[in-house]
Protein backbone atom coordinates (compact mmCIF):
# COMPACT_ATOMS: atom_id res chain seq x y z
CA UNK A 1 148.30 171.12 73.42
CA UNK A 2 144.72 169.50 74.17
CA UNK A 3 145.56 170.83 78.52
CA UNK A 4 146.38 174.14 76.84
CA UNK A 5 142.91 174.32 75.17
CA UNK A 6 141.28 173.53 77.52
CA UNK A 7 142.67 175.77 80.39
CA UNK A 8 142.41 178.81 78.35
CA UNK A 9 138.69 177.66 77.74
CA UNK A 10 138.19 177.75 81.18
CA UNK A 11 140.17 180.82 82.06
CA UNK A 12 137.74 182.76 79.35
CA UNK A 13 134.50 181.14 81.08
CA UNK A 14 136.02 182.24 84.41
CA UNK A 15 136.52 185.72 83.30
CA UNK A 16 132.97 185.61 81.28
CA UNK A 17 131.62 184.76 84.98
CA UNK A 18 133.48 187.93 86.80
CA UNK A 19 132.73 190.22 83.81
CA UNK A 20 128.93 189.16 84.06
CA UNK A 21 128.94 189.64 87.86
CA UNK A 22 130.23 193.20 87.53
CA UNK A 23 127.34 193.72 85.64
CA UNK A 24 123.78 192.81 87.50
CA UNK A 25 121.71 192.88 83.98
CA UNK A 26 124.07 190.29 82.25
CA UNK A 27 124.79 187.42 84.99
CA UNK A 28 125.58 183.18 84.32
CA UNK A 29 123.42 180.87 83.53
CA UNK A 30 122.34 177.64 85.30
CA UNK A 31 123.65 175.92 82.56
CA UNK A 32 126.86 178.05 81.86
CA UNK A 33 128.15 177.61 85.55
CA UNK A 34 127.66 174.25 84.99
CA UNK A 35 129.32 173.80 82.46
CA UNK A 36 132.11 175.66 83.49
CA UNK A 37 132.37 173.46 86.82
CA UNK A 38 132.12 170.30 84.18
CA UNK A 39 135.23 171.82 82.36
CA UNK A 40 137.54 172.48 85.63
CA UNK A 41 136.90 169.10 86.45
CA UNK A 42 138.05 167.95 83.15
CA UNK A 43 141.18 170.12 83.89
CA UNK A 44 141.85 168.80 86.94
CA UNK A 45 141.24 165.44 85.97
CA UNK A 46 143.99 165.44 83.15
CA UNK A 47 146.44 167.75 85.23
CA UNK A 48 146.13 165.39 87.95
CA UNK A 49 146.08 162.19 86.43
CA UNK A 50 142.55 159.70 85.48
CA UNK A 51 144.04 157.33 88.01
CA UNK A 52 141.68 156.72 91.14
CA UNK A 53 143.13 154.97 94.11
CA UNK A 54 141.47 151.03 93.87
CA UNK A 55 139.91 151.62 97.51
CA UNK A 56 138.78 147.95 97.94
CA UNK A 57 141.81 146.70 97.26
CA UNK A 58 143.54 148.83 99.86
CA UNK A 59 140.57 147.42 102.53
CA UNK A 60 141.66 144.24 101.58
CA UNK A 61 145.34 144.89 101.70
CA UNK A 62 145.27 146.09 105.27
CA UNK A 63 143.27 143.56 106.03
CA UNK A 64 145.39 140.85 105.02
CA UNK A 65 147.70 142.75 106.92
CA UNK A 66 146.75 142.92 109.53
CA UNK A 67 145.85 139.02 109.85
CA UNK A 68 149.37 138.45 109.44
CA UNK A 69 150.33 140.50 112.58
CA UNK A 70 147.95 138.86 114.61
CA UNK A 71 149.03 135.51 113.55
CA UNK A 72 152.79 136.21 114.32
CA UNK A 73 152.20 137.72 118.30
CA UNK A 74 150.74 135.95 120.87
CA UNK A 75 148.29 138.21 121.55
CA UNK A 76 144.39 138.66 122.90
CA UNK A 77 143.51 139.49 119.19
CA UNK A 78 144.73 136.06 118.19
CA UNK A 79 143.30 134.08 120.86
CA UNK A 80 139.86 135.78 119.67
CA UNK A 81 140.52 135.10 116.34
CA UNK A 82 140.78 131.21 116.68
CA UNK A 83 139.10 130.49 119.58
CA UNK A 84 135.62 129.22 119.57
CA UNK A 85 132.68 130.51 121.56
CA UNK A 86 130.36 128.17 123.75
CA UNK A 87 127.00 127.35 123.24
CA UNK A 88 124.29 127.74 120.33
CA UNK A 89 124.35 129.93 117.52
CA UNK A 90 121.26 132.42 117.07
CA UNK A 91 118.68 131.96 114.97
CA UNK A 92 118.68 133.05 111.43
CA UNK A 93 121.47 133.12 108.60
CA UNK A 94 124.86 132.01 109.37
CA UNK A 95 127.16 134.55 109.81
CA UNK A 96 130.38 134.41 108.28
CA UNK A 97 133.50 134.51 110.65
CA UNK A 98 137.25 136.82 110.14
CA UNK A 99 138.49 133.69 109.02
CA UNK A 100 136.20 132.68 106.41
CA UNK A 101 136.34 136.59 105.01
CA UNK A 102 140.47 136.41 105.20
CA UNK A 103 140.01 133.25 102.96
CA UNK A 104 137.73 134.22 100.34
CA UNK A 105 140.08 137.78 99.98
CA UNK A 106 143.67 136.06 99.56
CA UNK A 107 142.12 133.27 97.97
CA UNK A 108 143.24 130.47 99.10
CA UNK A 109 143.05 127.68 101.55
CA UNK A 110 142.89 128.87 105.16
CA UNK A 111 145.17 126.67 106.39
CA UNK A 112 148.01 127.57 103.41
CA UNK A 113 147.07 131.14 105.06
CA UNK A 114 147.69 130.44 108.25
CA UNK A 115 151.01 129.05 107.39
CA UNK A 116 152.00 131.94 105.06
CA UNK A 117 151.16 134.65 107.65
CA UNK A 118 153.56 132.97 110.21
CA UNK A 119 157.04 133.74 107.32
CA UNK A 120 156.02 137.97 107.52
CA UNK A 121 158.29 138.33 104.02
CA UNK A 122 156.14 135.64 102.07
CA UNK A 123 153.04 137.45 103.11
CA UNK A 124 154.18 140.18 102.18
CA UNK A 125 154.49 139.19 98.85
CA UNK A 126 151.31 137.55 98.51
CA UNK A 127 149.47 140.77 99.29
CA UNK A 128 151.75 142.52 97.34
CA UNK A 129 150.15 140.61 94.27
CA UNK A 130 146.68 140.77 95.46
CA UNK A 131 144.63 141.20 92.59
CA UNK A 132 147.18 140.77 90.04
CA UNK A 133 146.81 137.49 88.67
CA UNK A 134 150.17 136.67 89.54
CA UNK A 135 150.06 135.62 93.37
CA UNK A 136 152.46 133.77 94.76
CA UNK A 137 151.69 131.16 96.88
C-alpha cells in the first residue's frame, strides 16, 4: 500500500512537470525537480530491494580465490608468489607482501592457508563463510 502511495505521488509530480513544460509561464522548480528525483529514487529503492551488493567482500572473495588457484597449479604466478627477491629492500616503510594481505583477509595463520588452499572444496568453504562469524577452519 505504502509502494502504491508513493508511485502515484510520483506519477502526479511527473505529470505536474509535463503540464508545467507545456506551459513556459508556469515551469518546475529547483527544488520541485529535486524532489521529485528524491522520490523516484525512493521508488526504485523499495521496488528493487534496500540490499546493496557488500563490494569489499566480493574483492576479498575473489581474492581468496584466486590464491587458492595459484596454490593448486604449478605455475609462474606461484613461483612469484613464494619466491623471494635478491638484494636490499628500498628505503622507507615496509611494504606489505600478497601473502601477508591473503592472511590478514581469511584470517588466519598463513601456513593453515597454505594448507587449506591445496583441498579446493575446504577453501571453498572457508570463503564461503568469509565474514560470517562462522568460518570453518
Amino acid at each position: 500500500m505504502q509502494l502504491e502511495h508513493k508511485l502515484n505521488y510520483v506519477s502526479s509530480r511527473i505529470h505536474y512537470k509535463r503540464d508545467a513544460e507545456e506551459d513556459p509561464e508556469e515551469g518546475t522548480t529547483l527544488y520541485e525537480a529535486a524532489d521529485m528525483q528524491k522520490a523516484l529514487i525512493f521508488v526504485v529503492l523499495d521496488k528493487v530491494g534496500m540490499q546493496k551488493p557488500e563490494l569489499l567482500q566480493l574483492i576479498q572473495r575473489r581474492k581468496l580465490a584466486y590464491y587458492g588457484h595459484i596454490k593448486r597449479h604449478c605455475s609462474i604466478q606461484k613461483r612469484v608468489v613464494e619466491g623471494k627477491v635478491e638484494g636490499k629492500r628500498g628505503r622507507g616503510r615496509k611494504r606489505q607482501s600478497w601473502l601477508a594481505n591473503i592472511q590478514e583477509t581469511s584470517q588466519i595463520r598463513l601456513s593453515v592457508a597454505c594448507e587449506a588452499a591445496l583441498d579446493r572444496g575446504r577453501w571453498r568453504r572457508m570463503i564461503a563463510h568469509l565474514g560470517d562469524g562462522t568460518a570453518q577452519r
